[in-house]
N, C-alpha and C. Protein backbone atom coordinates (compact mmCIF):
# COMPACT_ATOMS: atom_id res chain seq x y z
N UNK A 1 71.37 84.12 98.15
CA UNK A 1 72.74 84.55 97.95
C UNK A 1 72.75 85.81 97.08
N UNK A 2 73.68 86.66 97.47
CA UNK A 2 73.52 87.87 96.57
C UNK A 2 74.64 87.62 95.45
N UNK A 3 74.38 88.14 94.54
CA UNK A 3 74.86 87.89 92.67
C UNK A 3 76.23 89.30 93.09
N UNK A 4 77.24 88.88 91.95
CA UNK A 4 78.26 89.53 92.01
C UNK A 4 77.82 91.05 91.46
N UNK A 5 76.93 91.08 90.61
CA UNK A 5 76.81 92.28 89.98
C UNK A 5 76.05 93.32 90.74
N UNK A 6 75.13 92.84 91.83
CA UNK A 6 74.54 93.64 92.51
C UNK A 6 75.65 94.03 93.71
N UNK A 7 76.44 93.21 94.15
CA UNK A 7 77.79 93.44 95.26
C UNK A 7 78.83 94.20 94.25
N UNK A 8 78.59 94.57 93.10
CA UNK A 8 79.62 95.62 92.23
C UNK A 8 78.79 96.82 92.44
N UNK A 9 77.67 96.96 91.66
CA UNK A 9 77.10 98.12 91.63
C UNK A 9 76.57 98.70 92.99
N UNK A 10 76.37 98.06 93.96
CA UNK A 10 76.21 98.49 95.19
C UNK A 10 77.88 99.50 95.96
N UNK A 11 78.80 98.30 95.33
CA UNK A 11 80.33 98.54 95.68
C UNK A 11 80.53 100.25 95.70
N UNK A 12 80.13 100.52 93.65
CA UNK A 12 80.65 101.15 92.69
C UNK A 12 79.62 102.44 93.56
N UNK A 13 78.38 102.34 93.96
CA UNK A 13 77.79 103.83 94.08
C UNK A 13 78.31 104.18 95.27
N UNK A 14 78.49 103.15 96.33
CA UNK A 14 79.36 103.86 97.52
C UNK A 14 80.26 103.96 97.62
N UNK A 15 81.36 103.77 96.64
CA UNK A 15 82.49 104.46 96.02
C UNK A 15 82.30 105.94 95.85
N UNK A 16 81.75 105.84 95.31
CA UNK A 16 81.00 107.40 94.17
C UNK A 16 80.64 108.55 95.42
N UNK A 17 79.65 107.82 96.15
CA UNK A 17 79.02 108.67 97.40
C UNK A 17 80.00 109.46 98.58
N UNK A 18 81.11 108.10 98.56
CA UNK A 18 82.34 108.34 99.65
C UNK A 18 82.88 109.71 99.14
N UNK A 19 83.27 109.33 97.47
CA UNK A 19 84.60 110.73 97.13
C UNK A 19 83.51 112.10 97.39
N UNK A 20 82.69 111.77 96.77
CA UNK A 20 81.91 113.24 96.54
C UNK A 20 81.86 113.74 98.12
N UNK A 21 81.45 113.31 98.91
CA UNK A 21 81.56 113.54 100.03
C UNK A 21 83.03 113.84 100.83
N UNK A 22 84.38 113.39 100.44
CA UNK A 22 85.12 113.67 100.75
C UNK A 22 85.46 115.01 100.23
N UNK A 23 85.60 114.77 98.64
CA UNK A 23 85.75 116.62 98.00
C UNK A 23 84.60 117.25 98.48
N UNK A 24 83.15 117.34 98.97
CA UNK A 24 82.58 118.11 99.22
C UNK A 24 82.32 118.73 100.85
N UNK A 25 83.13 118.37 101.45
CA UNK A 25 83.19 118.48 103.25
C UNK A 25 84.02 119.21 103.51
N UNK A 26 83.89 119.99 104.53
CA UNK A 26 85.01 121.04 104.97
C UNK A 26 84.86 120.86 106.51
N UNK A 27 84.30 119.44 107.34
CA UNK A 27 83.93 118.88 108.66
C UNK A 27 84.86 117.66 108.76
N UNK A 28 85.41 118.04 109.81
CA UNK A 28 86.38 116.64 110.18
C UNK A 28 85.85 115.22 110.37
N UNK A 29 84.18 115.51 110.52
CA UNK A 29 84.00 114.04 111.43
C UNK A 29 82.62 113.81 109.96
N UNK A 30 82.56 114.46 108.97
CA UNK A 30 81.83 114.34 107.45
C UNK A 30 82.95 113.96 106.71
N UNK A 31 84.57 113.90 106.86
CA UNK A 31 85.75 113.62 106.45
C UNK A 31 85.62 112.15 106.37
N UNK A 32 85.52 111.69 108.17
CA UNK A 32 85.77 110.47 108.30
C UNK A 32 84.86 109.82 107.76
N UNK A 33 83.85 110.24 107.75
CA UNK A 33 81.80 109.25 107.45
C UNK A 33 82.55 108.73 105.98
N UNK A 34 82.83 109.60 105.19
CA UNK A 34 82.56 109.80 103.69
C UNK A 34 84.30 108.37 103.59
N UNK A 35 85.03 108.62 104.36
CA UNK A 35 86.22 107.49 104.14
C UNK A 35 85.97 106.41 104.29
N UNK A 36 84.66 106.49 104.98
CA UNK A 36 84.62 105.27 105.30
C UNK A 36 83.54 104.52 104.73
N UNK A 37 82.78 105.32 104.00
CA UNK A 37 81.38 104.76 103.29
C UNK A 37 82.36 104.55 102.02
N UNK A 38 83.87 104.89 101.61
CA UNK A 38 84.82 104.56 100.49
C UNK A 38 84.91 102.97 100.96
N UNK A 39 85.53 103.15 101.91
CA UNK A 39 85.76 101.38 102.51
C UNK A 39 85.02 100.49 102.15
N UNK A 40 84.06 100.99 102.90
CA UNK A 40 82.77 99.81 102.82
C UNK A 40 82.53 99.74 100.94
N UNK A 41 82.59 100.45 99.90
CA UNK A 41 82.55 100.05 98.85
C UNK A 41 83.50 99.82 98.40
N UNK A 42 84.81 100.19 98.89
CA UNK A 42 86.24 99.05 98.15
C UNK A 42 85.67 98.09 98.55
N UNK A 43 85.37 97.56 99.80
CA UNK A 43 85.55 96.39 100.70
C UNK A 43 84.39 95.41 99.40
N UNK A 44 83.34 96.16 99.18
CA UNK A 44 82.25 95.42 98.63
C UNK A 44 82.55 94.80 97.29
N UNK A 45 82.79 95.66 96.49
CA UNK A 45 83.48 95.81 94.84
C UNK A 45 84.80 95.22 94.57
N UNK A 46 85.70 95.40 95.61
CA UNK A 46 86.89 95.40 95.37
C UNK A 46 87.51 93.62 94.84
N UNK A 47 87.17 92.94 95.69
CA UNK A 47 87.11 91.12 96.03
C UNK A 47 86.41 90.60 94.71
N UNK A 48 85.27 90.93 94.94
CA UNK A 48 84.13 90.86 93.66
C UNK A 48 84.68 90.66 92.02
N UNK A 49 85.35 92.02 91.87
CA UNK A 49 85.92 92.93 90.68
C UNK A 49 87.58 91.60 90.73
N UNK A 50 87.92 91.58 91.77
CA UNK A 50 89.29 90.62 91.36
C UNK A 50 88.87 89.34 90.96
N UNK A 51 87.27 88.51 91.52
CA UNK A 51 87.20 87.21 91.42
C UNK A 51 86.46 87.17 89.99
N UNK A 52 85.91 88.03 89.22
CA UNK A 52 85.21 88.01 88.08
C UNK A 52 86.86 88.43 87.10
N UNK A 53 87.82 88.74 87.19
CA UNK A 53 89.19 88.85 86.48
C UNK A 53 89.78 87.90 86.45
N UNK A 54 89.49 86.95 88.09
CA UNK A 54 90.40 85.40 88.11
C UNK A 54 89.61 84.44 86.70
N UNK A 55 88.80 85.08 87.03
CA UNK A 55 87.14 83.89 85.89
C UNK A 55 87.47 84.21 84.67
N UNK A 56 87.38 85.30 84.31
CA UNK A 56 87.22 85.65 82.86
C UNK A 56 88.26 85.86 82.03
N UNK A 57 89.97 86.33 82.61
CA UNK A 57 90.79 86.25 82.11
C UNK A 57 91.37 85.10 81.52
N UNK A 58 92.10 84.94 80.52
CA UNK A 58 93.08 83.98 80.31
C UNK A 58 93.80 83.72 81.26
N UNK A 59 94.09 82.35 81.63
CA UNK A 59 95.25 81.86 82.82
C UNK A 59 96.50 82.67 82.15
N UNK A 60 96.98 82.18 81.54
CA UNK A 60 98.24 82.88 81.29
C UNK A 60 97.91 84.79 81.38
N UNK A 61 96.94 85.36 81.32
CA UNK A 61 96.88 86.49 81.32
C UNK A 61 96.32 87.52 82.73
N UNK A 62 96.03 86.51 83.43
CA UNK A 62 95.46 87.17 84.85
C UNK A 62 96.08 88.03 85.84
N UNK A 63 97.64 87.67 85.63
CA UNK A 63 98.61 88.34 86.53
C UNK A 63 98.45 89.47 85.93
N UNK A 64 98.14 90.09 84.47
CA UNK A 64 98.75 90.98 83.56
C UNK A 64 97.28 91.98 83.79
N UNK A 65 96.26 90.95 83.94
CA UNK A 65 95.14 91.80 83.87
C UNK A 65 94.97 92.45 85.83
N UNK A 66 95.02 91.80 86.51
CA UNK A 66 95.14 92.13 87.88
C UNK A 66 96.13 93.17 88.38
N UNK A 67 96.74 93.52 87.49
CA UNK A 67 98.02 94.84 87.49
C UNK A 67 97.62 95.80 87.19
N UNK A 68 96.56 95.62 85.71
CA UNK A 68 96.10 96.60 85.22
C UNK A 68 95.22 97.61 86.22
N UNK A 69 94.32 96.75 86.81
CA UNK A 69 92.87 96.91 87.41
C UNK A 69 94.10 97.58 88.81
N UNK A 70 94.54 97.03 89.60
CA UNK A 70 95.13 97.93 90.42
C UNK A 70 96.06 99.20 90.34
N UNK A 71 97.05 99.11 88.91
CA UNK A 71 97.35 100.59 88.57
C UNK A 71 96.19 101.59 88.45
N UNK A 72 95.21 101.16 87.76
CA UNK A 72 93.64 101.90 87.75
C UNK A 72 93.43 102.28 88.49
N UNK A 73 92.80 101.58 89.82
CA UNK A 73 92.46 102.21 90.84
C UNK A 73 93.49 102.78 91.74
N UNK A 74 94.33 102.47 91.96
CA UNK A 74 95.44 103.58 92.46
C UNK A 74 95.68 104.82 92.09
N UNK A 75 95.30 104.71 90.55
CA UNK A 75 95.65 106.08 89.69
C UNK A 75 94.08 106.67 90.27
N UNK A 76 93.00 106.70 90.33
CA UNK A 76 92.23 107.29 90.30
C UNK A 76 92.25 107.34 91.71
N UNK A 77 92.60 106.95 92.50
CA UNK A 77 92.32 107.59 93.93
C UNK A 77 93.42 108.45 94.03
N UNK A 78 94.53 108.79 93.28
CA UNK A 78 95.14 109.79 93.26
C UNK A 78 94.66 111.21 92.85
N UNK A 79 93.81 111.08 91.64
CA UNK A 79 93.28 111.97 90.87
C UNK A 79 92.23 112.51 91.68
N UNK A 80 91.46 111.63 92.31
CA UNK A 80 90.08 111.71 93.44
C UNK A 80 90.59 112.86 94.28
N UNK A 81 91.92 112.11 94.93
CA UNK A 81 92.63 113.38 96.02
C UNK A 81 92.68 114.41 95.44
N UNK A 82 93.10 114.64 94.27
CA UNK A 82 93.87 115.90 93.76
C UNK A 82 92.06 116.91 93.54
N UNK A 83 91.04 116.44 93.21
CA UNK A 83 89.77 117.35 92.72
C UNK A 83 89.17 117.81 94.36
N UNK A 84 89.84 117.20 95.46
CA UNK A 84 89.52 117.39 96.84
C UNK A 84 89.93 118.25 97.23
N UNK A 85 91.34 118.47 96.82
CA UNK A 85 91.73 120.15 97.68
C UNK A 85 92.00 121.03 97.06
């Protein structure tokens, strides 16, 4: 079985690989590769990163912390866009 931390850091570098590749392409079909090697590390990290917040948070505090972590990443895939064009 693979461990959560290796399905994060695996998540987290093809995160990393996707943007750079998105800000660094000026090819429509190096556009799509790079969106989609993003996917595949939301997809990986993303589940992962919420079920280690269900665990570790306070019950009473999980809703509060699961808001946080998604204003986060929303905000930074905004910022991601903005260093792209």
């Amino acid at each position: 079985m693979i461990g959560s931390s290796l399905l994060i850091a695996t998540g987290t570098v093809l995160l990393g690989m996707g943007f750079v590749g998105v800000a660094a392409t000026t090819q429509f079909a190096l556009l799509v590769a790079s969106s989609a090697v993003i996917g595949l590390g939301q997809g990986l990290s993303g589940p992962m990163l919420n079920a280690l917040i269900y665990e570790y948070a306070p019950s009473h505090e999980a809703g509060e912390a699961m808001g946080l972590r998604t204003l986060i990443n929303n905000m930074m895939h905004g910022v991601s866009t903005g260093f792209s064009t």
